[in-house]
Protein backbone atom coordinates (compact mmCIF):
# COMPACT_ATOMS: atom_id res chain seq x y z
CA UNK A 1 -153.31 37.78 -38.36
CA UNK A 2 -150.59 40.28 -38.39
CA UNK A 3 -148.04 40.27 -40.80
CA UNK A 4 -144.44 42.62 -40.63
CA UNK A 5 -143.09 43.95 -43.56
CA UNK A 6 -140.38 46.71 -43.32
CA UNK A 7 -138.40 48.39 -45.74
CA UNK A 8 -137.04 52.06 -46.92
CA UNK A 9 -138.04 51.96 -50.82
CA UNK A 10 -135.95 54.10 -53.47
CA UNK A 11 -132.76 53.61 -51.59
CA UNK A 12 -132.48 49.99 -53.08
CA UNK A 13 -129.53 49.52 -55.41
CA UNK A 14 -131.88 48.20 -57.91
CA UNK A 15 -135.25 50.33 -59.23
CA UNK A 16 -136.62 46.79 -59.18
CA UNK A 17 -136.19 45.07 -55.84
CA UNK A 18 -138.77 44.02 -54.21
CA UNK A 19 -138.96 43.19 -50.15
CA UNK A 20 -141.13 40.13 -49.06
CA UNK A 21 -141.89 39.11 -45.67
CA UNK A 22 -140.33 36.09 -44.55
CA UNK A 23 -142.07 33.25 -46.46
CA UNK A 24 -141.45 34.82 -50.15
CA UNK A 25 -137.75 33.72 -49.19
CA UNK A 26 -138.53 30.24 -47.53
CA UNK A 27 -140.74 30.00 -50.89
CA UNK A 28 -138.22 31.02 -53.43
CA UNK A 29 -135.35 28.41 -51.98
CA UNK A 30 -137.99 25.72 -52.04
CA UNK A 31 -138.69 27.09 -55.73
CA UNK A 32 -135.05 27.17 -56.73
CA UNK A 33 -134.48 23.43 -55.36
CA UNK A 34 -137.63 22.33 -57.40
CA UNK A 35 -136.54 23.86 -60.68
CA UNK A 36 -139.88 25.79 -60.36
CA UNK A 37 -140.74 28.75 -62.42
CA UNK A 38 -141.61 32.13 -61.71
CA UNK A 39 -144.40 33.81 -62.92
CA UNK A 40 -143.56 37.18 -65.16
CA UNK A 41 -144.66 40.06 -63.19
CA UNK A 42 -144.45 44.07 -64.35
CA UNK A 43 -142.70 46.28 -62.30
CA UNK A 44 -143.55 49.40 -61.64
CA UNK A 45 -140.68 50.43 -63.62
CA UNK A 46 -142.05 48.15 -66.73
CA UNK A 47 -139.09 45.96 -66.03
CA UNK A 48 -140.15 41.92 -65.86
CA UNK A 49 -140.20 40.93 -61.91
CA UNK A 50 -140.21 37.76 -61.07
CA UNK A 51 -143.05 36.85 -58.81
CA UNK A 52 -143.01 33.47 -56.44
CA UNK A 53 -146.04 31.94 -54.76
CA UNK A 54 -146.51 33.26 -51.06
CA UNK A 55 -148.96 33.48 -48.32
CA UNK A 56 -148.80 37.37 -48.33
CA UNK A 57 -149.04 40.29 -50.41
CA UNK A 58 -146.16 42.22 -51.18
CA UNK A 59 -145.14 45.89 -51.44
CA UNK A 60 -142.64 47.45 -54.19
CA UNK A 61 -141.46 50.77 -54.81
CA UNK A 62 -143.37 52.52 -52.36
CA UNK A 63 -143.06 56.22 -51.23
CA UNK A 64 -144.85 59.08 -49.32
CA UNK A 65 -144.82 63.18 -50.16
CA UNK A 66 -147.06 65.89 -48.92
CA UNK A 67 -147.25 68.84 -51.10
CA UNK A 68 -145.44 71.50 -48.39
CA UNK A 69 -143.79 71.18 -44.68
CA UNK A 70 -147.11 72.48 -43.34
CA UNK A 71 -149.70 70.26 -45.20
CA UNK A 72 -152.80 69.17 -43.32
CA UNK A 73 -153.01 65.91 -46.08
CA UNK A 74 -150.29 63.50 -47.62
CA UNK A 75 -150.19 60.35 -49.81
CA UNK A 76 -148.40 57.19 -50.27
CA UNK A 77 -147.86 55.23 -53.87
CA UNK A 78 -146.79 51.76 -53.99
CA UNK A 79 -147.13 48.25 -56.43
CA UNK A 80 -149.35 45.87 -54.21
CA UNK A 81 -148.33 42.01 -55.37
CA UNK A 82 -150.32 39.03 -54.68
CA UNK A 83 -148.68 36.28 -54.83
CA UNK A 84 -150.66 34.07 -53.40
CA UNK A 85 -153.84 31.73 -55.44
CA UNK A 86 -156.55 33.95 -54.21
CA UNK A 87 -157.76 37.60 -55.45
CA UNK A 88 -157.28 39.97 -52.23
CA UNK A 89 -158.68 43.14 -50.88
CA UNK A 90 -156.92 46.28 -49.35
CA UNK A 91 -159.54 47.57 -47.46
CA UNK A 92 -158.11 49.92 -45.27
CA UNK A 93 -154.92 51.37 -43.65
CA UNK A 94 -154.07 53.32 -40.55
CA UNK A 95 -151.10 55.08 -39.46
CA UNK A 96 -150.58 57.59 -36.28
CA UNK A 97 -149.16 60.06 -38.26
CA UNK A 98 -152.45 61.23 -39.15
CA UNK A 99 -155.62 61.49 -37.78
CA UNK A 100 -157.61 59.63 -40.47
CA UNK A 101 -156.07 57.21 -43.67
CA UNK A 102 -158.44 56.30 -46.04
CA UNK A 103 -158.07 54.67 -49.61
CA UNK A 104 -158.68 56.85 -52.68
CA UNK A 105 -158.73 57.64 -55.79
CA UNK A 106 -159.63 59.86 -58.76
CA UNK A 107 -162.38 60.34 -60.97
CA UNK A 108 -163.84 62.47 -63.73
CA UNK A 109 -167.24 64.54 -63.16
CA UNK A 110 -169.38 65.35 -65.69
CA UNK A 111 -168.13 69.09 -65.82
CA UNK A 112 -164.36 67.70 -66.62
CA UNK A 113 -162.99 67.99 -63.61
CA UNK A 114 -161.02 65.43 -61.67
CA UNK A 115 -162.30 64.58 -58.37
CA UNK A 116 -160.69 62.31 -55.42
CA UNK A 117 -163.40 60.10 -54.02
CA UNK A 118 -162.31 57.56 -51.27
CA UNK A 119 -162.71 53.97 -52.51
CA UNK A 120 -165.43 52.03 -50.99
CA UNK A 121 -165.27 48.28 -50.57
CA UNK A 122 -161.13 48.49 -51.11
CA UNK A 123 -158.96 47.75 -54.15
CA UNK A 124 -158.32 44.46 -55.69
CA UNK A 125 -155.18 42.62 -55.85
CA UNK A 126 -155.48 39.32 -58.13
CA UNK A 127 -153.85 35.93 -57.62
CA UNK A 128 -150.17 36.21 -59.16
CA UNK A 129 -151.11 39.81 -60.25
CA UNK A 130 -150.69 43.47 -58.84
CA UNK A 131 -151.92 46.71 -58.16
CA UNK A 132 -150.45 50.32 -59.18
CA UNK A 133 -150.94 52.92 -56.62
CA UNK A 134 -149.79 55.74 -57.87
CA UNK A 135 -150.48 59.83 -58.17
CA UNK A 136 -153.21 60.66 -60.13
CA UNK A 137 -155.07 57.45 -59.36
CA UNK A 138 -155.67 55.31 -56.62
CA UNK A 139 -153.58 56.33 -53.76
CA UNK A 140 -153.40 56.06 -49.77
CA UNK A 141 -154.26 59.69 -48.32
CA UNK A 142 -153.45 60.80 -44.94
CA UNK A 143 -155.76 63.54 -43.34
CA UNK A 144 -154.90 65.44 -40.59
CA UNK A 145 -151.25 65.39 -40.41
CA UNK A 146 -149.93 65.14 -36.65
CA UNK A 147 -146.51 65.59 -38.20
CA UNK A 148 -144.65 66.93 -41.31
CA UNK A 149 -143.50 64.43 -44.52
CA UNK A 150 -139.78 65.73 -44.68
CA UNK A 151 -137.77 64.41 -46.89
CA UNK A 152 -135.89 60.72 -46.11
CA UNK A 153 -138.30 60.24 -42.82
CA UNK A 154 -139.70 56.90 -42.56
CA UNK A 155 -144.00 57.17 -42.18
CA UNK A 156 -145.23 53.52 -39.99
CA UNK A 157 -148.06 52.38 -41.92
CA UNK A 158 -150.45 49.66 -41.57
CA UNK A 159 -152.47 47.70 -44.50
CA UNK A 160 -155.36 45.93 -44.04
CA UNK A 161 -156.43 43.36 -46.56
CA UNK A 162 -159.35 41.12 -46.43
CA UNK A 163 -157.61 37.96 -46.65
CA UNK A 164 -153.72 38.45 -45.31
CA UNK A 165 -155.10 40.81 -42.17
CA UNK A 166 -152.29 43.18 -41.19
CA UNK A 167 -149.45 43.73 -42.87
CA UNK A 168 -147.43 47.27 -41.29
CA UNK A 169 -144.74 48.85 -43.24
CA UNK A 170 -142.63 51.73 -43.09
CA UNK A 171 -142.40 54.28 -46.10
CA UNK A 172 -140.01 56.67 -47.19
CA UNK A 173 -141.09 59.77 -47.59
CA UNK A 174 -139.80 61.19 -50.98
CA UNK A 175 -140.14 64.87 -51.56
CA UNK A 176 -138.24 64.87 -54.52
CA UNK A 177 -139.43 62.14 -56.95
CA UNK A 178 -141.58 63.71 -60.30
CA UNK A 179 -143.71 60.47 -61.33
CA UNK A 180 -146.31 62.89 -62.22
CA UNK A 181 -147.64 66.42 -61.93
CA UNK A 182 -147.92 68.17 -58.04
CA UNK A 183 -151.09 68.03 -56.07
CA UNK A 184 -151.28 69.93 -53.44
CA UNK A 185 -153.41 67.98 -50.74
CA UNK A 186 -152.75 70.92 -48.06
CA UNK A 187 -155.41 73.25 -49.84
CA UNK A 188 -157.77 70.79 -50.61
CA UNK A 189 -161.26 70.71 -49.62
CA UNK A 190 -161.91 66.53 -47.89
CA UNK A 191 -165.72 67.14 -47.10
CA UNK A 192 -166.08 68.09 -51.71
CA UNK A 193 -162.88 66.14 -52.41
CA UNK A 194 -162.81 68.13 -55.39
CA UNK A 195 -159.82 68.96 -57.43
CA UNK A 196 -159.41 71.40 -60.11
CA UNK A 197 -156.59 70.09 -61.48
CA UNK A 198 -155.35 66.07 -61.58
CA UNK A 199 -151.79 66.74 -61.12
CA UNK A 200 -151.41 64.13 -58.08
């Protein structure tokens, strides 16, 4: 089953809008005739969202960077929202911008450092919950760039999940935006997946 969802995240008027393929909207006029409520939902802003009931997952506040024009590895960051009555799975992604996407995310060894380890099994989204992808945690990583993350292009991405299928997208890539520290994924070893410092 494949699923489109497009959209160009941070240029939104609002930090807090959220894009929905075409059956959050069929749902929420159904919902607004009914008098039915919305379920409180976190942004990734820690503003309330308003979440309706869907047959699809959703993607907020999503965005791309690489650490320099010539990086060999980049990264995407997004809210995942299920709205639907079952847990889901992202268990994979692909995009031809890069030669291999994978899922992962961070971890502490035993010596202190923080490590990036690529998430087997996928991540979890709950029924009428959410996800954070974001730097310094779990995160989509793109390995072997076939072209550069500047600043305002649009990166075609697919998502995978275990119960919605395919879902593609298309994320802004957003040089410029200090959520957290800066990890450079250019320099990084993928076979050790070892960083020295978690600034992601």
């Amino acid at each position: 089953m494949l699923k489109t969802l497009t959209f160009a995240a941070l240029v939104a008027a609002s930090p807090t809008m959220t894009l929905a393929c075409e059956t959050r909207a069929k749902q929420d006029a159904t919902d607004h005739q009914t008098g039915a409520m919305a379920a409180p939902m976190m942004g990734s802003d820690g503003d309330d969202m308003p979440m309706m009931a869907g047959d699809a997952p959703m993607v907020h506040d999503a965005y791309a960077r690489a650490a320099t024009p010539n990086a060999r590895a980049g990264a995407a960051f997004m809210v995942l929202m299920n709205p639907t009555s079952e847990d889901d799975q992202l268990i994979g992604a692909r995009s031809d911008v890069a030669a291999r996407v994978e899922i992962h995310t961070h971890i502490k060894g035993d010596d202190g450092v923080m490590k990036m380890r690529k998430v087997e099994g996928g991540l979890t989204i709950p029924a009428g919950g959410s996800h954070v992808l974001a730097r310094g945690g779990d995160h989509i990583m793109f390995m072997g760039l076939k072209q550069s993350f500047d600043q305002g292009k649009e990166i075609p991405v697919t998502l995978i999940f275990e119960q919605a299928g395919e879902i593609d997208v298309s994320i802004l890539v957003d040089l410029e935006r200090e959520d957290h520290g800066e990890m450079d994924h250019s320099q990084m070893d993928h076979g050790e997946m070892t960083h020295g410092h978690s600034d992601h």
